[in-house]
N, C-alpha and C. Protein backbone atom coordinates (compact mmCIF):
# COMPACT_ATOMS: atom_id res chain seq x y z
N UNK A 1 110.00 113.77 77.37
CA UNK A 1 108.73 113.12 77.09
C UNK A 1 107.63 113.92 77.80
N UNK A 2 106.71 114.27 76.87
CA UNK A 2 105.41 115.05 77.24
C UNK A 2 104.68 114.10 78.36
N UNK A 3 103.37 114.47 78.51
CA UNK A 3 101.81 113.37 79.24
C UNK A 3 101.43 112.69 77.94
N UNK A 4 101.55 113.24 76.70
CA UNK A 4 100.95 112.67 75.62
C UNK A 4 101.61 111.27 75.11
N UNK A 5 103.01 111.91 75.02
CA UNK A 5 104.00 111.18 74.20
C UNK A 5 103.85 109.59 75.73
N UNK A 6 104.14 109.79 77.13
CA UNK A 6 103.78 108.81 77.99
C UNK A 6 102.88 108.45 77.60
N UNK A 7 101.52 109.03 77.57
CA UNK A 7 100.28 107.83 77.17
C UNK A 7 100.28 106.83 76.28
N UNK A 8 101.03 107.49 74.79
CA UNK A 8 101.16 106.66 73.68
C UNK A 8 102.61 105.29 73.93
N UNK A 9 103.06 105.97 74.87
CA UNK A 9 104.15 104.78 75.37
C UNK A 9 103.31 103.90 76.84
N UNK A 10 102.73 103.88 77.20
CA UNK A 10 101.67 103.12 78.27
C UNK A 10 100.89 102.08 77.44
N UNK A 11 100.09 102.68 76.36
CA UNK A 11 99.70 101.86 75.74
C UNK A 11 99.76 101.18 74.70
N UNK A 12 100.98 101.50 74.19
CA UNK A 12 101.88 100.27 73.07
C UNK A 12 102.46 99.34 74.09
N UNK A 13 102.52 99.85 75.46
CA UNK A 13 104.09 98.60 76.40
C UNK A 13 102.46 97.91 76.94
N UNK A 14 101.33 98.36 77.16
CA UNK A 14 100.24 97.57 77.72
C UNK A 14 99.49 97.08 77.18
N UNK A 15 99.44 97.66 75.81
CA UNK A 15 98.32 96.90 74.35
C UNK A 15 97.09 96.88 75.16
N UNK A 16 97.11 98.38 75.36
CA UNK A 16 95.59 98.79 75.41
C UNK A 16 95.62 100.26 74.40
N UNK A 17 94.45 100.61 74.52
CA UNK A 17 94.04 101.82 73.53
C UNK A 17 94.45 102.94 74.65
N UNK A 18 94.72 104.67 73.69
CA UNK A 18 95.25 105.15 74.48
C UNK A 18 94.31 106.49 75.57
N UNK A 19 93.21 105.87 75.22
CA UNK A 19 91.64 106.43 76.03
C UNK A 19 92.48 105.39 77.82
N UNK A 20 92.27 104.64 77.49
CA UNK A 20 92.27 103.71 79.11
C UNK A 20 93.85 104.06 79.16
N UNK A 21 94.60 103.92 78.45
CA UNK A 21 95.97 104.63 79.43
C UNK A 21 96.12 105.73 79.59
N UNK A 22 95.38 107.12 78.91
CA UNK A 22 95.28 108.24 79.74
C UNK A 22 94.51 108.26 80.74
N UNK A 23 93.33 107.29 80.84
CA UNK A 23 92.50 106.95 82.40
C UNK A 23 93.01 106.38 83.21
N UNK A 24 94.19 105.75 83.34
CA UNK A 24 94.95 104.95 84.49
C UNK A 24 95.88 106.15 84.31
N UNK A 25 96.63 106.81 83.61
CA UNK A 25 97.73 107.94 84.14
C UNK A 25 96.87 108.80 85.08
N UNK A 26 95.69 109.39 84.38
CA UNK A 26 95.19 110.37 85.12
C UNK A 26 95.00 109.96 86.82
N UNK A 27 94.55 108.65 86.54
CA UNK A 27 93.82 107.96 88.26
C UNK A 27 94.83 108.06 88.82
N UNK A 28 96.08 107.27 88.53
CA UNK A 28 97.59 107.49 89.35
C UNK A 28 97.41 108.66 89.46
N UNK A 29 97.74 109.75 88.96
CA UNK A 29 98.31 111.37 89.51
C UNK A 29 97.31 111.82 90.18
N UNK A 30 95.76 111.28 90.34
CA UNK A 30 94.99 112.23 91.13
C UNK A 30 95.20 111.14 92.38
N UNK A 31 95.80 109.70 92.39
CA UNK A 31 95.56 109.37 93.78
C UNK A 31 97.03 109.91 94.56
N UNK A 32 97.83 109.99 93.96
CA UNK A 32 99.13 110.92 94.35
C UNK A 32 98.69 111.99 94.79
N UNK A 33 97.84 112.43 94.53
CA UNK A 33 97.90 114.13 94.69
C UNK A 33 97.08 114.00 96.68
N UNK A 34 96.10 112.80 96.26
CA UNK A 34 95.45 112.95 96.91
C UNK A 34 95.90 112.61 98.61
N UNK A 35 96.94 111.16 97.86
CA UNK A 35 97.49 110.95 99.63
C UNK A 35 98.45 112.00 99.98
N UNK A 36 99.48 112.36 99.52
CA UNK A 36 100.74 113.54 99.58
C UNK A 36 99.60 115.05 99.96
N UNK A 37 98.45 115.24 99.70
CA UNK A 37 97.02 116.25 100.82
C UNK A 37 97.27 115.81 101.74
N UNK A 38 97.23 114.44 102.26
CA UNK A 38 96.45 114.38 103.53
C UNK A 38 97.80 113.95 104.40
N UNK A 39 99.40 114.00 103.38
CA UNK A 39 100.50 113.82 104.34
C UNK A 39 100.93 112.34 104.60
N UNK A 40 100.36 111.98 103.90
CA UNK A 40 101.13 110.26 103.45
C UNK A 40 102.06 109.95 102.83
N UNK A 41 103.19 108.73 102.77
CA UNK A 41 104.29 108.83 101.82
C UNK A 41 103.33 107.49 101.02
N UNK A 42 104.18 107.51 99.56
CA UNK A 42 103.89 106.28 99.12
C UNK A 42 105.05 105.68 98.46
N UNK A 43 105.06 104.68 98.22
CA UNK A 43 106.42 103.68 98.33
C UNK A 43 106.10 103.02 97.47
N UNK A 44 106.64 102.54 96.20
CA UNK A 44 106.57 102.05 94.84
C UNK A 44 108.07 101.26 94.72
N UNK A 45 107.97 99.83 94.91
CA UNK A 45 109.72 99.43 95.37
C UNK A 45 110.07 98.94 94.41
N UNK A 46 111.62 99.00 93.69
CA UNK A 46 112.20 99.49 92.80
C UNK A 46 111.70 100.41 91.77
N UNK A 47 110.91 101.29 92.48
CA UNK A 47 110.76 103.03 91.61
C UNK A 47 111.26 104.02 92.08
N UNK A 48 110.58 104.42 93.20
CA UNK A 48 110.95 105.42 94.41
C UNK A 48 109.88 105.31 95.22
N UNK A 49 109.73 106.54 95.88
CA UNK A 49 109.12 107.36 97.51
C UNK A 49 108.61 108.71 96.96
N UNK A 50 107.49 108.63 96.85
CA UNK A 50 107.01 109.94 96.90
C UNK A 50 106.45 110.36 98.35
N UNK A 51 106.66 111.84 99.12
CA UNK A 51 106.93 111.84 101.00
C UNK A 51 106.37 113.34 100.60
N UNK A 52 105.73 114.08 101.46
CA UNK A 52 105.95 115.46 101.36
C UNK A 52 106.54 116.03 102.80
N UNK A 53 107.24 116.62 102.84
CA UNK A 53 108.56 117.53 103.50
C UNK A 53 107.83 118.87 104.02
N UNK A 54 108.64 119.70 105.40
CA UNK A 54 107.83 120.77 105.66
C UNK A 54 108.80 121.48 105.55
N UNK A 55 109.48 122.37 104.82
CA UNK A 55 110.19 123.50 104.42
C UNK A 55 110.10 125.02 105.46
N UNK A 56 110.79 124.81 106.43
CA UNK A 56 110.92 125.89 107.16
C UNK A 56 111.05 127.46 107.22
N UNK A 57 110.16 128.25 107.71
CA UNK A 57 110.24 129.87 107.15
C UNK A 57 111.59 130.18 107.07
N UNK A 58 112.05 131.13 106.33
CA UNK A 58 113.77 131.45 106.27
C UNK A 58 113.69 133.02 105.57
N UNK A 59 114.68 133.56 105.47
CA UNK A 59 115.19 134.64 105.12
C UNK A 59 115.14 134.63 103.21
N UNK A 60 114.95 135.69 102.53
CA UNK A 60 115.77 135.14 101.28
C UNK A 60 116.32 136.55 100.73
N UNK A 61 116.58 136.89 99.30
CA UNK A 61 116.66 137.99 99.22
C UNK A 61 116.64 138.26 97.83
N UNK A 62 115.83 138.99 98.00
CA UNK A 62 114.76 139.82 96.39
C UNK A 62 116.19 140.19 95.44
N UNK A 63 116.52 139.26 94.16
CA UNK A 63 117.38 139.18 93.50
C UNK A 63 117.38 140.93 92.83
N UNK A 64 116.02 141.69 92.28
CA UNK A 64 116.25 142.78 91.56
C UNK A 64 116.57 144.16 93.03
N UNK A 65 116.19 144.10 94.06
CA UNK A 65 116.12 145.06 94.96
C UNK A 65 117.28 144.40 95.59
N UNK A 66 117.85 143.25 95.93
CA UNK A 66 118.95 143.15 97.06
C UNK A 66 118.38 143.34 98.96
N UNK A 67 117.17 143.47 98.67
CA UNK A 67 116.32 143.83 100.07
C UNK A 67 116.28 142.15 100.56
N UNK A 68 116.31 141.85 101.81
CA UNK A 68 116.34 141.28 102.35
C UNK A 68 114.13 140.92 102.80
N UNK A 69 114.14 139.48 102.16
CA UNK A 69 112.42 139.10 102.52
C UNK A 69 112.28 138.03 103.00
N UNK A 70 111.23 137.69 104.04
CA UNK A 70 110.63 136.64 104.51
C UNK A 70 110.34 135.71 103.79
N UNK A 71 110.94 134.10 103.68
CA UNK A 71 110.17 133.52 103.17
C UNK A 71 109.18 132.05 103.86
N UNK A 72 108.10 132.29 103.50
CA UNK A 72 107.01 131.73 104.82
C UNK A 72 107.38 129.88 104.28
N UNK A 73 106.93 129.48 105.71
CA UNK A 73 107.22 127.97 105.94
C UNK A 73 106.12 127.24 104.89
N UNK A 74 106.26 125.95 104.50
CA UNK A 74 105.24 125.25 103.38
C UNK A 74 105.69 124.16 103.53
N UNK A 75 104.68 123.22 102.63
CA UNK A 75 105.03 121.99 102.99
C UNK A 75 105.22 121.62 101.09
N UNK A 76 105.91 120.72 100.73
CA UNK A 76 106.45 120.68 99.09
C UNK A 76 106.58 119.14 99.49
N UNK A 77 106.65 118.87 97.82
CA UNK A 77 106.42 117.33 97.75
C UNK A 77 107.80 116.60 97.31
N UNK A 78 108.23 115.94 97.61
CA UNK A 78 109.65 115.17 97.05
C UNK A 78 109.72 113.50 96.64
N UNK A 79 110.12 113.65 95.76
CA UNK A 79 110.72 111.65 95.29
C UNK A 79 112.02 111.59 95.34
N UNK A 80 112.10 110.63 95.60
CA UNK A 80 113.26 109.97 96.01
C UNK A 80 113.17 108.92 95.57
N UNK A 81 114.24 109.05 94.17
CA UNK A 81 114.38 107.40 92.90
C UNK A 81 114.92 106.20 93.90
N UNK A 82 114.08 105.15 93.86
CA UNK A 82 114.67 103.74 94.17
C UNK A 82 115.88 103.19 93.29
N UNK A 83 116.43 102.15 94.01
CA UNK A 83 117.60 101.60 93.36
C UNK A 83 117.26 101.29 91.71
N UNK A 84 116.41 100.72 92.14
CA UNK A 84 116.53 100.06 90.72
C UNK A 84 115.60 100.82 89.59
N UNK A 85 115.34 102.14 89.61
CA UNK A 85 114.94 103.18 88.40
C UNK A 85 116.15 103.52 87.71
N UNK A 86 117.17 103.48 88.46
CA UNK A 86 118.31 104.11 87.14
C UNK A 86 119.61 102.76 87.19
């Protein structure tokens, strides 16, 4: 399922038009984006945990050369499905 094909399923399950359920998808993903910036988890119970994680610098190695490269520390975002999504 596309963003599109979700919108058109948001607003047949909400019986609204699909202008205001691509404006509530969009608002969700920019307020996600926005707490998981500033390092917040958010907790949606029986959905999941969206948390962002700090991924430690490590070693890796350049698949076409076999050379051995740095790979620098970051911080990446993770969910973690609640019980009751599947």
């Amino acid at each position: 399922m596309n963003k599109t094909e979700l919108i058109a399923a948001m607003a047949e399950k909400a019986q609204i038009t699909k202008v205001d359920a691509a404006k509530a998808l969009n608002a969700y993903i920019d307020v996600v984006k926005q707490q998981l910036a500033k390092g917040e988890k958010i907790s949606l119970i029986g959905f999941g945990t969206f948390s962002v994680v700090d991924r430690p610098a490590r070693s890796g190695r350049n698949p076409r050369t076999g050379k051995t490269i740095k790979i620098a520390a970051k911080k990446s975002a993770k969910f973690k499905a609640g019980k009751g999504l599947i």
